[in-house]
Every structure is written in C-alpha cells, then in structure tokens.
PDB file of N, CA and C in Angstrom:
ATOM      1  N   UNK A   1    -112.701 142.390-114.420  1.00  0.00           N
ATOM      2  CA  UNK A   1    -112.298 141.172-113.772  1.00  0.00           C
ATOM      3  C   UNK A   1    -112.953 139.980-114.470  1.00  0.00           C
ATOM      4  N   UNK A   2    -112.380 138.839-114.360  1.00  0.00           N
ATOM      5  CA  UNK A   2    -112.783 137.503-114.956  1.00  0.00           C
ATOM      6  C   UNK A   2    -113.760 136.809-114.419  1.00  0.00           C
ATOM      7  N   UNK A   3    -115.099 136.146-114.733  1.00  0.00           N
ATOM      8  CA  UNK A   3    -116.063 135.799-114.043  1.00  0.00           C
ATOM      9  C   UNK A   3    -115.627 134.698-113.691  1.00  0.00           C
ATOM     10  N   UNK A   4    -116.161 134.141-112.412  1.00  0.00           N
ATOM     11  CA  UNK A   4    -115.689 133.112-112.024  1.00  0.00           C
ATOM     12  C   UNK A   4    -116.789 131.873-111.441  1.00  0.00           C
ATOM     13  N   UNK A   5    -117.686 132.402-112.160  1.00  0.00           N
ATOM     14  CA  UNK A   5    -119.174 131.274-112.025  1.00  0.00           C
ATOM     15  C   UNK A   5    -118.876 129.950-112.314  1.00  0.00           C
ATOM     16  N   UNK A   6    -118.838 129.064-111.396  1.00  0.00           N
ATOM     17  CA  UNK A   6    -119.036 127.414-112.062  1.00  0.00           C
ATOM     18  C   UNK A   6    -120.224 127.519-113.118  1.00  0.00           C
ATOM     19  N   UNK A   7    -119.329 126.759-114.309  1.00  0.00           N
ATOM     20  CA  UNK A   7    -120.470 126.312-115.513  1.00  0.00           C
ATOM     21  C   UNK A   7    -120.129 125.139-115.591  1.00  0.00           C
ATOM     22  N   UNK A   8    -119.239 124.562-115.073  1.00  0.00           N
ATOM     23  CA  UNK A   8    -118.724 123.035-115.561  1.00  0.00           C
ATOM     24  C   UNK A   8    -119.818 121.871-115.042  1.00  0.00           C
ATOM     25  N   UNK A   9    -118.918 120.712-115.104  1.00  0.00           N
ATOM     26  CA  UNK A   9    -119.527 119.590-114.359  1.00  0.00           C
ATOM     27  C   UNK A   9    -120.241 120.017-112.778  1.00  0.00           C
ATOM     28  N   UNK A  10    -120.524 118.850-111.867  1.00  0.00           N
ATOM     29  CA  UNK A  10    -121.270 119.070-110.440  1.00  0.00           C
ATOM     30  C   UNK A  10    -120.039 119.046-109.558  1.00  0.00           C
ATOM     31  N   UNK A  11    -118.996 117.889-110.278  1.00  0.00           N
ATOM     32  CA  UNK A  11    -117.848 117.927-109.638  1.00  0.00           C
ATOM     33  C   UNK A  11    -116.395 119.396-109.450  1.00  0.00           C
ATOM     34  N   UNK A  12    -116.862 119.830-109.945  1.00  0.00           N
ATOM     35  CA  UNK A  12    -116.170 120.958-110.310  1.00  0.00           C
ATOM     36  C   UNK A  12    -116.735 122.679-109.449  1.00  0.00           C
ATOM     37  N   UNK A  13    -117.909 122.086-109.174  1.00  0.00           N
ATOM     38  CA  UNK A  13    -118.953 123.300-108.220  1.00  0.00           C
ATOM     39  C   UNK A  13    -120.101 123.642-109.444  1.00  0.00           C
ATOM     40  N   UNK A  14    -120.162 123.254-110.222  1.00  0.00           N
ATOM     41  CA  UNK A  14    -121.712 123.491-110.492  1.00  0.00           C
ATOM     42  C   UNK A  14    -122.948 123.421-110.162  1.00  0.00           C
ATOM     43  N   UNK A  15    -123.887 124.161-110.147  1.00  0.00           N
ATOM     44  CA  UNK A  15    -125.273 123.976-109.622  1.00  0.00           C
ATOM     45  C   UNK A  15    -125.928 122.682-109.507  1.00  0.00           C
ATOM     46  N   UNK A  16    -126.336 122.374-108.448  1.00  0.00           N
ATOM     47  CA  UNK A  16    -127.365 120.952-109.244  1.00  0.00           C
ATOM     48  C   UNK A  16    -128.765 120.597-109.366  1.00  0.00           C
ATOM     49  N   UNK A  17    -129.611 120.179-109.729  1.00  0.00           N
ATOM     50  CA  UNK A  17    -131.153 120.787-110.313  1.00  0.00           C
ATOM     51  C   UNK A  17    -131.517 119.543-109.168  1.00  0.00           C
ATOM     52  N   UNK A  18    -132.168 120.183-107.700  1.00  0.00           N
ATOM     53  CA  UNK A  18    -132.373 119.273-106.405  1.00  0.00           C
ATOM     54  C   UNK A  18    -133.766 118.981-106.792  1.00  0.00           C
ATOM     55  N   UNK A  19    -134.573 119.345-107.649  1.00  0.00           N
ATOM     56  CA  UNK A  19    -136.214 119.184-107.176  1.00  0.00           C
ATOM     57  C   UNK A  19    -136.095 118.124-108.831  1.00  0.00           C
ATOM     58  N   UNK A  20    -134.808 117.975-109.667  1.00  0.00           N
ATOM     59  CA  UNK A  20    -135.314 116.656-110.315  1.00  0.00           C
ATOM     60  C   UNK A  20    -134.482 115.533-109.968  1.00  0.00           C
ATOM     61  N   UNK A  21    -133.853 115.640-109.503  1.00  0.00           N
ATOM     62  CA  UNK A  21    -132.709 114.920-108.309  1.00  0.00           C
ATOM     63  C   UNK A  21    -133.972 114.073-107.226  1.00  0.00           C
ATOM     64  N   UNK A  22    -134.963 114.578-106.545  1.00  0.00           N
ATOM     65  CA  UNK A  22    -135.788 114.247-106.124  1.00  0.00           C
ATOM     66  C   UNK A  22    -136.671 113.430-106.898  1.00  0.00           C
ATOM     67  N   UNK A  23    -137.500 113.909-107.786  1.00  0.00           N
ATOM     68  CA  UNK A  23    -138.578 113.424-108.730  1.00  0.00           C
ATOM     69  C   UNK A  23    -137.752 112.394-109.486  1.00  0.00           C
ATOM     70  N   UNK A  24    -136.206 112.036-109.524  1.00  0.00           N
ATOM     71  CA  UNK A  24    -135.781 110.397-109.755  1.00  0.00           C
ATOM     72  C   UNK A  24    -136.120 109.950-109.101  1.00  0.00           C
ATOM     73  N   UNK A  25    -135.446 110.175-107.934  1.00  0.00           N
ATOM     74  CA  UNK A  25    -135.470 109.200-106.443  1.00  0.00           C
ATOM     75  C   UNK A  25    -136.661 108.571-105.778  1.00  0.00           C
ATOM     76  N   UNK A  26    -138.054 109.487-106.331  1.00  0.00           N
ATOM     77  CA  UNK A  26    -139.020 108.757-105.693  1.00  0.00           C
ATOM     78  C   UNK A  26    -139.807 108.195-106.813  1.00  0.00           C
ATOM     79  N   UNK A  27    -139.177 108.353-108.068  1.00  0.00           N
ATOM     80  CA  UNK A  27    -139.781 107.478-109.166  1.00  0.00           C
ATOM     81  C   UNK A  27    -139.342 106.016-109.042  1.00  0.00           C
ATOM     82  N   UNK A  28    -137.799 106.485-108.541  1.00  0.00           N
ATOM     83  CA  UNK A  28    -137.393 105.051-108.404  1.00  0.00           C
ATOM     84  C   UNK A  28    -137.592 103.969-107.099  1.00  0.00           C
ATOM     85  N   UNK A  29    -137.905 104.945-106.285  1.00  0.00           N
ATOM     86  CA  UNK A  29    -138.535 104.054-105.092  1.00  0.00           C
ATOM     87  C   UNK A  29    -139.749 103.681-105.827  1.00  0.00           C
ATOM     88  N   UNK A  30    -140.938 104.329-106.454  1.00  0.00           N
ATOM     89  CA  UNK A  30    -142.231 103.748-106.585  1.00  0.00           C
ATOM     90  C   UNK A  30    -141.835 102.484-107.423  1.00  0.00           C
ATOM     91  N   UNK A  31    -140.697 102.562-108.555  1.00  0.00           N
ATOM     92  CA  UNK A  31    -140.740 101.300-109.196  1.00  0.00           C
ATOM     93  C   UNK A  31    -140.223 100.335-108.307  1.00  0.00           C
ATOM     94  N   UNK A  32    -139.514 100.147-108.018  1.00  0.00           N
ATOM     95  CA  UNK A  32    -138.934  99.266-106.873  1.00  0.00           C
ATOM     96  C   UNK A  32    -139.931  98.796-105.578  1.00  0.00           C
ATOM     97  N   UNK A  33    -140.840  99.973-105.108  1.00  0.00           N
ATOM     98  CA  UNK A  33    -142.188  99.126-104.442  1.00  0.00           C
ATOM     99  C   UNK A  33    -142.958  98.294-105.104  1.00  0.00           C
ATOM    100  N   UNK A  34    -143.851  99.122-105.995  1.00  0.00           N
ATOM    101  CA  UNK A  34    -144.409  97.946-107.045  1.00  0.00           C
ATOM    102  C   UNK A  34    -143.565  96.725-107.867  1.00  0.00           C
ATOM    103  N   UNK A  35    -142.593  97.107-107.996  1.00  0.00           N
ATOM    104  CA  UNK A  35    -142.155  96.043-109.399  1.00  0.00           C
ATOM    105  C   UNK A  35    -141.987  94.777-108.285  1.00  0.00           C
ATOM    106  N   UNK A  36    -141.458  94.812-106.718  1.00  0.00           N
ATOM    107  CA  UNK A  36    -141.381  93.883-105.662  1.00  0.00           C
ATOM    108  C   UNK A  36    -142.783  93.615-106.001  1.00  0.00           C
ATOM    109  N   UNK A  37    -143.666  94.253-105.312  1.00  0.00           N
ATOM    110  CA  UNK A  37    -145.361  93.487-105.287  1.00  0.00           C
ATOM    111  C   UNK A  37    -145.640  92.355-106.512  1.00  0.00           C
ATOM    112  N   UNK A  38    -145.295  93.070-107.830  1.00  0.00           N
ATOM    113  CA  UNK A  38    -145.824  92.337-108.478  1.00  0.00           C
ATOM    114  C   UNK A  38    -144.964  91.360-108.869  1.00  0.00           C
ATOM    115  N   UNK A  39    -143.574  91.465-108.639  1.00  0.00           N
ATOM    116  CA  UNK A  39    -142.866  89.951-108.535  1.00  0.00           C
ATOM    117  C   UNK A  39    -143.491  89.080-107.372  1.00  0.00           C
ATOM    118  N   UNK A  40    -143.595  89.312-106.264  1.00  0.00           N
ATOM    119  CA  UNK A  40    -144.296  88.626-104.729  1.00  0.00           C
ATOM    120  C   UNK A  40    -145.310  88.205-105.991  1.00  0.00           C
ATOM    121  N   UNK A  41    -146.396  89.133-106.363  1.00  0.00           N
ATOM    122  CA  UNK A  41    -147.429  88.410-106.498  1.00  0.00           C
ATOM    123  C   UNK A  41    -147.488  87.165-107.399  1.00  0.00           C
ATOM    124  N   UNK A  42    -146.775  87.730-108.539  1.00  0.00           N
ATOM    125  CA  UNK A  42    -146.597  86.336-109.655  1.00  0.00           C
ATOM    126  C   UNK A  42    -146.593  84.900-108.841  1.00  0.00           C
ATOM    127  N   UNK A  43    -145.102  85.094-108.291  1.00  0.00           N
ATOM    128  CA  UNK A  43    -144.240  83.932-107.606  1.00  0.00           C
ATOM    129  C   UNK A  43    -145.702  83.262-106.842  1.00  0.00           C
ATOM    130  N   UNK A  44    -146.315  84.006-105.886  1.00  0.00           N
ATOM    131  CA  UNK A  44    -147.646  83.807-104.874  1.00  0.00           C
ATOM    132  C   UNK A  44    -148.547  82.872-105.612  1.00  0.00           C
ATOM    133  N   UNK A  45    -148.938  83.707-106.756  1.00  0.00           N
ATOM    134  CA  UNK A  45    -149.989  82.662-107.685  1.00  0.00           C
ATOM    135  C   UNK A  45    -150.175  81.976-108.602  1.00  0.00           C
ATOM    136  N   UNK A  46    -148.565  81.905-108.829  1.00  0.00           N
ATOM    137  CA  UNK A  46    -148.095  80.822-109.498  1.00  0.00           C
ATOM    138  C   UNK A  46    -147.800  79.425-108.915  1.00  0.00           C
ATOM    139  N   UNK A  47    -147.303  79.505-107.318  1.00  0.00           N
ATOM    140  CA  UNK A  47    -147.388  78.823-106.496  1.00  0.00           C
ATOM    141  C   UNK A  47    -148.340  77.898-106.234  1.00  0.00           C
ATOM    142  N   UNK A  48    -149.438  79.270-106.047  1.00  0.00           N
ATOM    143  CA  UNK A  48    -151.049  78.086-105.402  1.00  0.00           C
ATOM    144  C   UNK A  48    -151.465  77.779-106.517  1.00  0.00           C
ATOM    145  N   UNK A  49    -151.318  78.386-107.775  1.00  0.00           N
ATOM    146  CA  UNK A  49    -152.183  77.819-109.244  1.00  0.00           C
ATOM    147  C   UNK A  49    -151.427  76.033-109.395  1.00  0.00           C
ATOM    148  N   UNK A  50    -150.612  76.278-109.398  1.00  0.00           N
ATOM    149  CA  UNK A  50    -149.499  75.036-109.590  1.00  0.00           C
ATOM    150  C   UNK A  50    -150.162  73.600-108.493  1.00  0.00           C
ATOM    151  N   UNK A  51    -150.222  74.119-107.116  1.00  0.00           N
ATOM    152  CA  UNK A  51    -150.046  73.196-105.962  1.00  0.00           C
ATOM    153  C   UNK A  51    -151.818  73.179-105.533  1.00  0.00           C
ATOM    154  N   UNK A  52    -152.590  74.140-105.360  1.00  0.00           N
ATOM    155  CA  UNK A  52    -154.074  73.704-104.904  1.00  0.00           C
ATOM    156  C   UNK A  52    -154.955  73.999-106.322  1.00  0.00           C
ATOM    157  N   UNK A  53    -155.066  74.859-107.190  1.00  0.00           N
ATOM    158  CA  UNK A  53    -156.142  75.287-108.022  1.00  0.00           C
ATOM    159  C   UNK A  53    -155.949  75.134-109.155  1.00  0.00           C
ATOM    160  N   UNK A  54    -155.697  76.256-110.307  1.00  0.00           N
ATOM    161  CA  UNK A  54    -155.383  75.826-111.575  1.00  0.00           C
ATOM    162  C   UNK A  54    -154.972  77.490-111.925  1.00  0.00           C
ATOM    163  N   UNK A  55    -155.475  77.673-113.060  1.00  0.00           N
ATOM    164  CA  UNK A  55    -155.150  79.017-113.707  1.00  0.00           C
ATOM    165  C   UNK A  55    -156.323  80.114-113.142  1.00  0.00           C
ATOM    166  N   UNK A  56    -157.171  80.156-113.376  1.00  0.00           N
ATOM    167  CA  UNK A  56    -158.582  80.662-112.941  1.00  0.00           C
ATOM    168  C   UNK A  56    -157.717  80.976-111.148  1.00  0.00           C
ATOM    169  N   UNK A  57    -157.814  80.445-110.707  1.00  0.00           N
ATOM    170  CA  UNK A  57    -158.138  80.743-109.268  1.00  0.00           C
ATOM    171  C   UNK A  57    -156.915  81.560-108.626  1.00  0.00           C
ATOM    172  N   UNK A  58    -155.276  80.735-109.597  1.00  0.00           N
ATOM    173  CA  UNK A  58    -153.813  81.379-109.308  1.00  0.00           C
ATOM    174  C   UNK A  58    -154.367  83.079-109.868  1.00  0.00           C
ATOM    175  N   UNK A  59    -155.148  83.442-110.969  1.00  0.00           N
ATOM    176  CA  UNK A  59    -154.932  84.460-111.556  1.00  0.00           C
ATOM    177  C   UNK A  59    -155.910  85.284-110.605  1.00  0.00           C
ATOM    178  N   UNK A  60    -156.996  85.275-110.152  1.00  0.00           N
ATOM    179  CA  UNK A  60    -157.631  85.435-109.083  1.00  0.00           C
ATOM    180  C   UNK A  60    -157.061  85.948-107.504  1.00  0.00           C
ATOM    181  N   UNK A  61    -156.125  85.010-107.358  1.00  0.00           N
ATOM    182  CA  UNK A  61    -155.572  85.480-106.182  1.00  0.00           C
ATOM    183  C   UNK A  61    -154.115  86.777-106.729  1.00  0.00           C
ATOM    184  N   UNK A  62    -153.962  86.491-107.762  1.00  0.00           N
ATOM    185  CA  UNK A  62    -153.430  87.430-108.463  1.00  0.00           C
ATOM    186  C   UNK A  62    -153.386  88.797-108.252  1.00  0.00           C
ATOM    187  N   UNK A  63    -154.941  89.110-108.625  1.00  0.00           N
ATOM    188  CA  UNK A  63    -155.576  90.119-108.757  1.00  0.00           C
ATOM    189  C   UNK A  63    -155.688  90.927-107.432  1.00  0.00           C
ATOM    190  N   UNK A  64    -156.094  89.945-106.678  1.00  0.00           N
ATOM    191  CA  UNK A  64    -156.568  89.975-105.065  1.00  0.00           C
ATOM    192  C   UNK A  64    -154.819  90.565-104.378  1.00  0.00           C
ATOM    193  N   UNK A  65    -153.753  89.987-104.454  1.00  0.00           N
ATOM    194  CA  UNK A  65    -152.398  90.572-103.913  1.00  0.00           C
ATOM    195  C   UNK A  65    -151.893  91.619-104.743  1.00  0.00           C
ATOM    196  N   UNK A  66    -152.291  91.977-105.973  1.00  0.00           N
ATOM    197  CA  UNK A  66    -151.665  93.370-106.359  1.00  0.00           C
ATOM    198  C   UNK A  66    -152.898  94.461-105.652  1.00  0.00           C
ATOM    199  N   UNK A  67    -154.172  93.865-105.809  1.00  0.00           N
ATOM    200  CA  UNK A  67    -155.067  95.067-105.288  1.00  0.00           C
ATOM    201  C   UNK A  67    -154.582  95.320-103.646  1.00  0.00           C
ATOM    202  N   UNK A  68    -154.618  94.349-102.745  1.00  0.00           N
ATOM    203  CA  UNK A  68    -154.138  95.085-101.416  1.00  0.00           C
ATOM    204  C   UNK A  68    -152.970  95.293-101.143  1.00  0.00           C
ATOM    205  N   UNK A  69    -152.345  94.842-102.184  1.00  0.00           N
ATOM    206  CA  UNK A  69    -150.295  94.987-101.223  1.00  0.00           C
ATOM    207  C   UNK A  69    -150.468  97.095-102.374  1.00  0.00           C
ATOM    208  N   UNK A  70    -151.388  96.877-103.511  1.00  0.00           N
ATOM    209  CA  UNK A  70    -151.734  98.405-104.173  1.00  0.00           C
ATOM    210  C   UNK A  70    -151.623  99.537-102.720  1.00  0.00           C
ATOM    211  N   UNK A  71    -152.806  98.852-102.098  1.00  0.00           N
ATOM    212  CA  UNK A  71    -153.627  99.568-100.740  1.00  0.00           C
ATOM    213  C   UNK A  71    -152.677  99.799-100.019  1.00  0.00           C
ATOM    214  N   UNK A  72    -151.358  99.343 -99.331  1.00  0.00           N
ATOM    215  CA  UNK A  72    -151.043  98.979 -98.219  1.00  0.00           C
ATOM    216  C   UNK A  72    -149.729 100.200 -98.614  1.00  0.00           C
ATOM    217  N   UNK A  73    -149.215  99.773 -99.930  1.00  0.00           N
ATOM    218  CA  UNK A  73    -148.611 100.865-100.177  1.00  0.00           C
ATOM    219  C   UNK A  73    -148.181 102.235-100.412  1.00  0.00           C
ATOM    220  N   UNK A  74    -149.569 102.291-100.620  1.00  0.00           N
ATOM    221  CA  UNK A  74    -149.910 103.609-100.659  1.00  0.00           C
ATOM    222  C   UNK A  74    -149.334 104.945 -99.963  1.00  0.00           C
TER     223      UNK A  74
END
C-alpha cells in the first residue's frame, strides 16, 4: 500500500515543531517589552534633559527607568 504520511507544507497536514513555535513567540514578546521600555525611556529623558537639566542628569534618569521598568518586568 502507498504511504500516506503528510511531508508537505503545515497547510496540507504536516507536523509542526510547537516548542519552536513557542521559543518565537516569547522572544518576540521579550523584544516588544523591552524595545517599549527603552523607547518610554529615551522619549522620558530626553524630555527632562531638554526642559529641567541637561545631558548628565537626562542620561541619569535614563539609566534609573531602564533599571526599574528592567525590575518590574521581569
């Protein structure tokens, strides 16, 4: 008799590899958490560097919103 195993595409009934199907999905959530933080943060201390302080203090608070929004995310 003729085997009749899907080898084709996923669309067709082929197997699909779920545990790297996963290990995208939460790669791509982690970039998408962080890459937000550290846009927030730029925008944040670029803001106050601009309007109360200077470079020193924007880059400072910088540091200070990637380290706890780091924490929070976790």
């Amino acid at each position: 008799m003729a085997d009749h195993t899907p080898t084709g595409p996923v669309e067709l009934g082929a197997k699909m590899d779920y545990a790297e199907h996963d290990r995208t999905y939460a790669g791509f959530l982690r970039l998408a958490k962080y890459g937000s933080l550290f846009c927030l943060a730029v925008l944040l201390a670029m803001a106050f560097g601009f309007f109360a302080g200077g470079f020193f203090s924007g880059f400072i608070l910088f540091v200070l919103i990637l380290a706890v929004g780091a924490f929070i995310l976790r």
